[in-house]
N, C-alpha and C. Protein backbone atom coordinates (compact mmCIF):
# COMPACT_ATOMS: atom_id res chain seq x y z
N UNK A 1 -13.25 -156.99 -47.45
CA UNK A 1 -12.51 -158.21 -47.70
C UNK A 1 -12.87 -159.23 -46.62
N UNK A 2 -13.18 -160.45 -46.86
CA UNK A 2 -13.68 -161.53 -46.03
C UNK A 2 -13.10 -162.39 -46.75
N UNK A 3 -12.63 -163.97 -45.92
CA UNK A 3 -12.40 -165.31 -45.97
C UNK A 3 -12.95 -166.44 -45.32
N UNK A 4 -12.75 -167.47 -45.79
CA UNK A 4 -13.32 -168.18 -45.36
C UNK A 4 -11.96 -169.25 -44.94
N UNK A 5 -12.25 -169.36 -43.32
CA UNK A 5 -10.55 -170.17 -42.82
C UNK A 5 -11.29 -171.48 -42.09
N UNK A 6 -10.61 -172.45 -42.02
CA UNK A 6 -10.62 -173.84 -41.53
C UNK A 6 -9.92 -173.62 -39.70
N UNK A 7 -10.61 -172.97 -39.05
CA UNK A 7 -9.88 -173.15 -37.56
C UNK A 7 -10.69 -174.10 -36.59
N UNK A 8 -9.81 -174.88 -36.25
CA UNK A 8 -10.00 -175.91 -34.94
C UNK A 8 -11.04 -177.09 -35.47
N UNK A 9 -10.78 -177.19 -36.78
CA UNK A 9 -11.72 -178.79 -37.58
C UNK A 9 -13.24 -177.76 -37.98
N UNK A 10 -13.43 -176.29 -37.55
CA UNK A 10 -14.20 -175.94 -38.25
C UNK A 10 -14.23 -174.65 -39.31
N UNK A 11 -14.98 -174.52 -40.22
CA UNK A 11 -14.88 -173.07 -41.12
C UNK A 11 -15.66 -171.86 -40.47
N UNK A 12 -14.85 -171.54 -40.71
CA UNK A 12 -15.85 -169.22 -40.24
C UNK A 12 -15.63 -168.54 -41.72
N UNK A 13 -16.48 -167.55 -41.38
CA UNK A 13 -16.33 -166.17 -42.49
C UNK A 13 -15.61 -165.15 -41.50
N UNK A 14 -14.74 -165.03 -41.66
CA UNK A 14 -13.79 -164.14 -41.01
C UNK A 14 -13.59 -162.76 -42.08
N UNK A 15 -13.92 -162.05 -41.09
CA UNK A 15 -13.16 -160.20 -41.45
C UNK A 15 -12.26 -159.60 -40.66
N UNK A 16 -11.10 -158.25 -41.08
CA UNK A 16 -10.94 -157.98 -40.34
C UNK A 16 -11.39 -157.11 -38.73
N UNK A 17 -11.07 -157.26 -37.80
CA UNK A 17 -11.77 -156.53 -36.89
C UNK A 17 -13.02 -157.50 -36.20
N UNK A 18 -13.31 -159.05 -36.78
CA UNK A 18 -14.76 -159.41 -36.40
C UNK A 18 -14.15 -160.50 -34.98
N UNK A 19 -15.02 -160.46 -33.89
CA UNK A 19 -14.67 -161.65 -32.99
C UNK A 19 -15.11 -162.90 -33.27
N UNK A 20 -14.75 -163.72 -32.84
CA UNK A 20 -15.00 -165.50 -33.09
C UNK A 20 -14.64 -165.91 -31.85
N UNK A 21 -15.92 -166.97 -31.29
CA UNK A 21 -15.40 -168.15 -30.53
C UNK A 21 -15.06 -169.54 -31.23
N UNK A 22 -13.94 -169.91 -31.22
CA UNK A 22 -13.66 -171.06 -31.70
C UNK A 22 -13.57 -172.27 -30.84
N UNK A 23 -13.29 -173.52 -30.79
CA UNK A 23 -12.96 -174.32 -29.98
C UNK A 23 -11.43 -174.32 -29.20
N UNK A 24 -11.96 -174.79 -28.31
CA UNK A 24 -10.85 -174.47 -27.03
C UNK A 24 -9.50 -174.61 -27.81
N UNK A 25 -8.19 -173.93 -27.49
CA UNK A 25 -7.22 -173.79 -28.21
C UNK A 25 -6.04 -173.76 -26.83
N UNK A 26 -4.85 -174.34 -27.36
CA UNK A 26 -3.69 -173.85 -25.97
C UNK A 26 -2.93 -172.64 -26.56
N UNK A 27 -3.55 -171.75 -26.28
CA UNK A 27 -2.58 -170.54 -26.41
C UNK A 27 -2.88 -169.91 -25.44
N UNK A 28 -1.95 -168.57 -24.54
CA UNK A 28 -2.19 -167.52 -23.93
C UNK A 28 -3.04 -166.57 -24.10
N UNK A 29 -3.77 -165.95 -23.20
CA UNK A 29 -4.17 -164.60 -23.51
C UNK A 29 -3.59 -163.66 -24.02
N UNK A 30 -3.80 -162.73 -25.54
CA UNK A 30 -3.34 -161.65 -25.86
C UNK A 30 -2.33 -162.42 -26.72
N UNK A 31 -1.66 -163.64 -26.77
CA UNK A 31 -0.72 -164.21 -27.74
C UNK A 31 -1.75 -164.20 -29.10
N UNK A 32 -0.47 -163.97 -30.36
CA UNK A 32 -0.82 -164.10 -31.37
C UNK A 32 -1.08 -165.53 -32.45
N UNK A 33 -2.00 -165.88 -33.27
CA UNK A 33 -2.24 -167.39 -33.48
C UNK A 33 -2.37 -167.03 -34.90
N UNK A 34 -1.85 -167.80 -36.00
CA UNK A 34 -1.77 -167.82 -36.92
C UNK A 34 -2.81 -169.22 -37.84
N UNK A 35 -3.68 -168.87 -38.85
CA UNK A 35 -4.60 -170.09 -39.63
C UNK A 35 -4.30 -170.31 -40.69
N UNK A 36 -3.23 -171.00 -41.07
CA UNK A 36 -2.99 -171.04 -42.90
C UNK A 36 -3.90 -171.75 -43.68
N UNK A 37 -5.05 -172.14 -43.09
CA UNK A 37 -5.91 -173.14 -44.13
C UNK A 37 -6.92 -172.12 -44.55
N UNK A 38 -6.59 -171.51 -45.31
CA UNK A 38 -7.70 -170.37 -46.11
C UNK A 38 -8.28 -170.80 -47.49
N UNK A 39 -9.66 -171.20 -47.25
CA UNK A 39 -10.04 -171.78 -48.23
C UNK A 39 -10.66 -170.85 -49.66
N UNK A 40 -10.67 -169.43 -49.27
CA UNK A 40 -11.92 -168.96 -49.97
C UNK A 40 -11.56 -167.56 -49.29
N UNK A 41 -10.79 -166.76 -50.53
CA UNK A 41 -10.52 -165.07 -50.56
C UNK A 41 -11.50 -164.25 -51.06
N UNK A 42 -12.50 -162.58 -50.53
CA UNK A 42 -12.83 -162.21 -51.50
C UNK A 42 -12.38 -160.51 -51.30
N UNK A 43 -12.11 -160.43 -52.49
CA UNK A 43 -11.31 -158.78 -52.15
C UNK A 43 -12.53 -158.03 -52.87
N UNK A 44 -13.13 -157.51 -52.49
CA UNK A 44 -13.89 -156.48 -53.35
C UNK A 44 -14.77 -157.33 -54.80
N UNK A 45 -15.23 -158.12 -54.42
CA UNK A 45 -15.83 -158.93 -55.61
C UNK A 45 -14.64 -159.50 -56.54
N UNK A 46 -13.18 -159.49 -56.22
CA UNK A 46 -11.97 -160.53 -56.83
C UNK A 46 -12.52 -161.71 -55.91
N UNK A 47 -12.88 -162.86 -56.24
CA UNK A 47 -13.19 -164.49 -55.59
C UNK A 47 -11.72 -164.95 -55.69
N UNK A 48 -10.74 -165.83 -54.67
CA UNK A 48 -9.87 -166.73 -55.28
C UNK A 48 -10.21 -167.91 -54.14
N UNK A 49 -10.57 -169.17 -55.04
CA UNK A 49 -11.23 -170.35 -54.38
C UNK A 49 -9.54 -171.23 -54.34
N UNK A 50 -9.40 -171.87 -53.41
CA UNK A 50 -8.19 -172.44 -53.19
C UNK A 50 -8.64 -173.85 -53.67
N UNK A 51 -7.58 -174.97 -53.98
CA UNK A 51 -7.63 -176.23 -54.11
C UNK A 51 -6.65 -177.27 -53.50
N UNK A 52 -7.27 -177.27 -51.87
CA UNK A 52 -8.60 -177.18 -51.22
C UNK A 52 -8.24 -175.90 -50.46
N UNK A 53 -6.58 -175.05 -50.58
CA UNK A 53 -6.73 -174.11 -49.35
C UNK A 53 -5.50 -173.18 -50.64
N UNK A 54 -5.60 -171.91 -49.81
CA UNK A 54 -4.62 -171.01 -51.14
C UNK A 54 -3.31 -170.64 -50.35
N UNK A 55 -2.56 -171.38 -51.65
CA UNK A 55 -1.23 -171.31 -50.64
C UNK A 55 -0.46 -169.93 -50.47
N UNK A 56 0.23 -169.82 -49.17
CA UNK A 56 1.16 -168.29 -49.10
C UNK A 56 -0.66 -167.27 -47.91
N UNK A 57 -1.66 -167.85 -48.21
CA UNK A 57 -2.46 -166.78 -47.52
C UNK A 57 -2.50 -167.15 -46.27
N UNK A 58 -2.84 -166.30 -45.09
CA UNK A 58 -3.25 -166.88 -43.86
C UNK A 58 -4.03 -165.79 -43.02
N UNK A 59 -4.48 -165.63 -41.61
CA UNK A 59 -5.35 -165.46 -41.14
C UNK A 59 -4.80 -164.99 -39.49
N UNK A 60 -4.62 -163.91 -39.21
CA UNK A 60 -3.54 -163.47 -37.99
C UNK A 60 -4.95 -163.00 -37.20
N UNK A 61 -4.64 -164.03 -35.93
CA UNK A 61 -5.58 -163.75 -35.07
C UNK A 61 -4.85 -163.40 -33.24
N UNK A 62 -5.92 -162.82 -32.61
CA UNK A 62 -4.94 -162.62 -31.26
C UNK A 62 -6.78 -163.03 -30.38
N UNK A 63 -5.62 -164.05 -29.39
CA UNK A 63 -6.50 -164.58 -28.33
C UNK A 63 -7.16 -163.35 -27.22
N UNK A 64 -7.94 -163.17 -26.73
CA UNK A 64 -9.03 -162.68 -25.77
C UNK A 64 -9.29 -163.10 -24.70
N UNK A 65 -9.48 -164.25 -25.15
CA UNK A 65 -10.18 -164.93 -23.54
C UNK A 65 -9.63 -166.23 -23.98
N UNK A 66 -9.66 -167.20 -23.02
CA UNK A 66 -8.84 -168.25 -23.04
C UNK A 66 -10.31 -169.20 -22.19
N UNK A 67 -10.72 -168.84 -21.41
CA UNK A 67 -11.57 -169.64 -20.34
C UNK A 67 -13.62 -169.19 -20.37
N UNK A 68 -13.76 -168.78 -21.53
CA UNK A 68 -14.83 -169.24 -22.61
C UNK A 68 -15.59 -170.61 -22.21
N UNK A 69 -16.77 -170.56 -22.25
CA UNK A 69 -17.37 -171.19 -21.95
C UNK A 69 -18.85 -171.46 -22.26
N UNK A 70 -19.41 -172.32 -23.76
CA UNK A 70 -20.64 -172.21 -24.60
C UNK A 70 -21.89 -172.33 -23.53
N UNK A 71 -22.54 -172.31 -24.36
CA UNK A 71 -24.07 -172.04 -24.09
C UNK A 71 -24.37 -173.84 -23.19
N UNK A 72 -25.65 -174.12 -22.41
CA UNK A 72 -25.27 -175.53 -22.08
C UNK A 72 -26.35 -176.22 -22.91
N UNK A 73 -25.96 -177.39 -23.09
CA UNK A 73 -27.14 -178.70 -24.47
C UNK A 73 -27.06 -179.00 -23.64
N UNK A 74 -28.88 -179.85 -23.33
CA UNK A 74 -29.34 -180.95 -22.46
C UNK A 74 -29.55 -182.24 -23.28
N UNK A 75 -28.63 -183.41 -22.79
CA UNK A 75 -28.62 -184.23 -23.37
C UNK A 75 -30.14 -185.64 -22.41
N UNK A 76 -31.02 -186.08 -23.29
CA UNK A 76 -31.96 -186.47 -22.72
C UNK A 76 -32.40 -187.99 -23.10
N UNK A 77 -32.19 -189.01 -22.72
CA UNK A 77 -32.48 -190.12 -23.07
C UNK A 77 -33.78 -190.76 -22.35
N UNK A 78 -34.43 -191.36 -23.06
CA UNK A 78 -35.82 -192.30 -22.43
C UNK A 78 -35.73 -193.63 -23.17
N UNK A 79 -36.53 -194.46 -22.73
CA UNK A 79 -36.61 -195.70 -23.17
C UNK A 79 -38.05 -195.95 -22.79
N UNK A 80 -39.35 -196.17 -23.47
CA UNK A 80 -40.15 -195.66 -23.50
C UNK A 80 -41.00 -197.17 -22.49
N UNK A 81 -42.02 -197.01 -22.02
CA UNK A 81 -42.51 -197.85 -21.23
C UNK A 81 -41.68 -198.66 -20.37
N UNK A 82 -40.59 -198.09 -20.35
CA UNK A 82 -39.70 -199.12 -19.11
C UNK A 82 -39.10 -198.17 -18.01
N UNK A 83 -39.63 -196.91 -17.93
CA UNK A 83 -38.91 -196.04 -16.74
C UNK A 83 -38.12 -195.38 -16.84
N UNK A 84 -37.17 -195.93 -17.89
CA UNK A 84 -36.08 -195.34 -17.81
C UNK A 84 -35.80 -193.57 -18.51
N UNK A 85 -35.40 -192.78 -17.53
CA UNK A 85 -35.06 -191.11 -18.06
C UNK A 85 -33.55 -191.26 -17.73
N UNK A 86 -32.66 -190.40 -18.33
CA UNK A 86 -31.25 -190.17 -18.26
C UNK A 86 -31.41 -188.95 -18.61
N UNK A 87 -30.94 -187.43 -18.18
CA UNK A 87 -30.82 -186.09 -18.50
C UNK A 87 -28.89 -185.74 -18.01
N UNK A 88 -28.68 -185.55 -19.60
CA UNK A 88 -27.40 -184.72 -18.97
C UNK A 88 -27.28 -183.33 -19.24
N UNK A 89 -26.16 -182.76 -18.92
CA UNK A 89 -25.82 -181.53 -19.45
C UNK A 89 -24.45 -181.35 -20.12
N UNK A 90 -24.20 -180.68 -20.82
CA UNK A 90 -22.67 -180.46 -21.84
C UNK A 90 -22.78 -178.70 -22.27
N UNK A 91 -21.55 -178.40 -21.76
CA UNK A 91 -20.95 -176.58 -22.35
C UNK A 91 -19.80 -176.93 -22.65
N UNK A 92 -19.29 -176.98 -24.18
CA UNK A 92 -18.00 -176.80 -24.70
C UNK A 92 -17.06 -175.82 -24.41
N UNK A 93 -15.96 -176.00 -24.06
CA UNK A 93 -14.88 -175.15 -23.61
C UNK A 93 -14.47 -174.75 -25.17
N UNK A 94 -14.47 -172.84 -24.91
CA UNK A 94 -14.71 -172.16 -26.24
C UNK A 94 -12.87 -170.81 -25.74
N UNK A 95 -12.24 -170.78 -27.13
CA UNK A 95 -11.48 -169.40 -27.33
C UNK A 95 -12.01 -168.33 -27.96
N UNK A 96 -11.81 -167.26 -27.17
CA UNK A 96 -12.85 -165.87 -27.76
C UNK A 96 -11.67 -165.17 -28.47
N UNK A 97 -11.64 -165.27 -29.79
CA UNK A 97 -10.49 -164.81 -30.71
C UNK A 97 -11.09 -163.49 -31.56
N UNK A 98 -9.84 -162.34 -31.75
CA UNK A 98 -10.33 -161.44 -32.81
C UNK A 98 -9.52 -161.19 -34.31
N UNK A 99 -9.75 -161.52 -35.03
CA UNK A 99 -9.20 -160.94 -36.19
C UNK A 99 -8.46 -160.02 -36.75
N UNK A 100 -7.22 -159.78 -36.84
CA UNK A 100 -6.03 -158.83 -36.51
C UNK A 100 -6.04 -158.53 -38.07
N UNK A 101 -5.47 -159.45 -39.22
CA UNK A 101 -5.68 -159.14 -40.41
C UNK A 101 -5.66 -160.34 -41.41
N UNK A 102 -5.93 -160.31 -42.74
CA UNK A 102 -6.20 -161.30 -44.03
C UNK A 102 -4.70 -160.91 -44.70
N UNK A 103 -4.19 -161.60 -44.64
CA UNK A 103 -2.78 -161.73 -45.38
C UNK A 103 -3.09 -162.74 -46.84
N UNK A 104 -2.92 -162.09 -47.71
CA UNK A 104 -2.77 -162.62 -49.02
C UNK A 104 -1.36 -162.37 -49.58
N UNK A 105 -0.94 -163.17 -50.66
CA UNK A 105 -0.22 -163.56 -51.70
C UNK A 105 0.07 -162.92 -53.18
């Protein structure tokens, strides 16, 4: 059984038991976090596509890590025959969440 949930402005394929880093979140370590925007159930080849999300289902997750921290993008600007280089760097502050269970309706 897998879904497909809307957490933190983005979608995952979530199972039970699978980890996810999501975007930074205010919750505690080890506190429990709940996702009701479940767009997309599949039980054993049963599909139920929501319009746009299926109501009554949700997505019980428990926090891990709280202070997560992505991979780093080099951000690099030039302006070509005039000298100019600009190099930055950016690592998104990430929650390392695991998948507790798929609650359906």
């Amino acid at each position: 059984m897998y879904a497909i949930v809307e957490m933190q402005g983005q979608q995952f394929k979530v199972e039970a038991g699978k980890k996810l880093f999501i975007n930074r979140m205010e919750a505690e370590k080890g506190a429990t976090v709940e996702f009701d925007k479940v767009l997309l159930i599949d039980n054993e080849g049963k599909v139920k596509v929501g319009t746009p999300v299926i109501t009554g289902a949700k997505v019980i997750c428990e926090v891990l890590d709280n202070e997560c921290r992505g991979e780093k993008v080099l951000v690099f600007h030039k302006k070509r025959r005039k000298g100019y280089r600009k190099m930055q760097g950016h690592r998104q502050d990430l929650t390392n969440v695991v998948v507790k269970e798929i609650v359906t309706k």
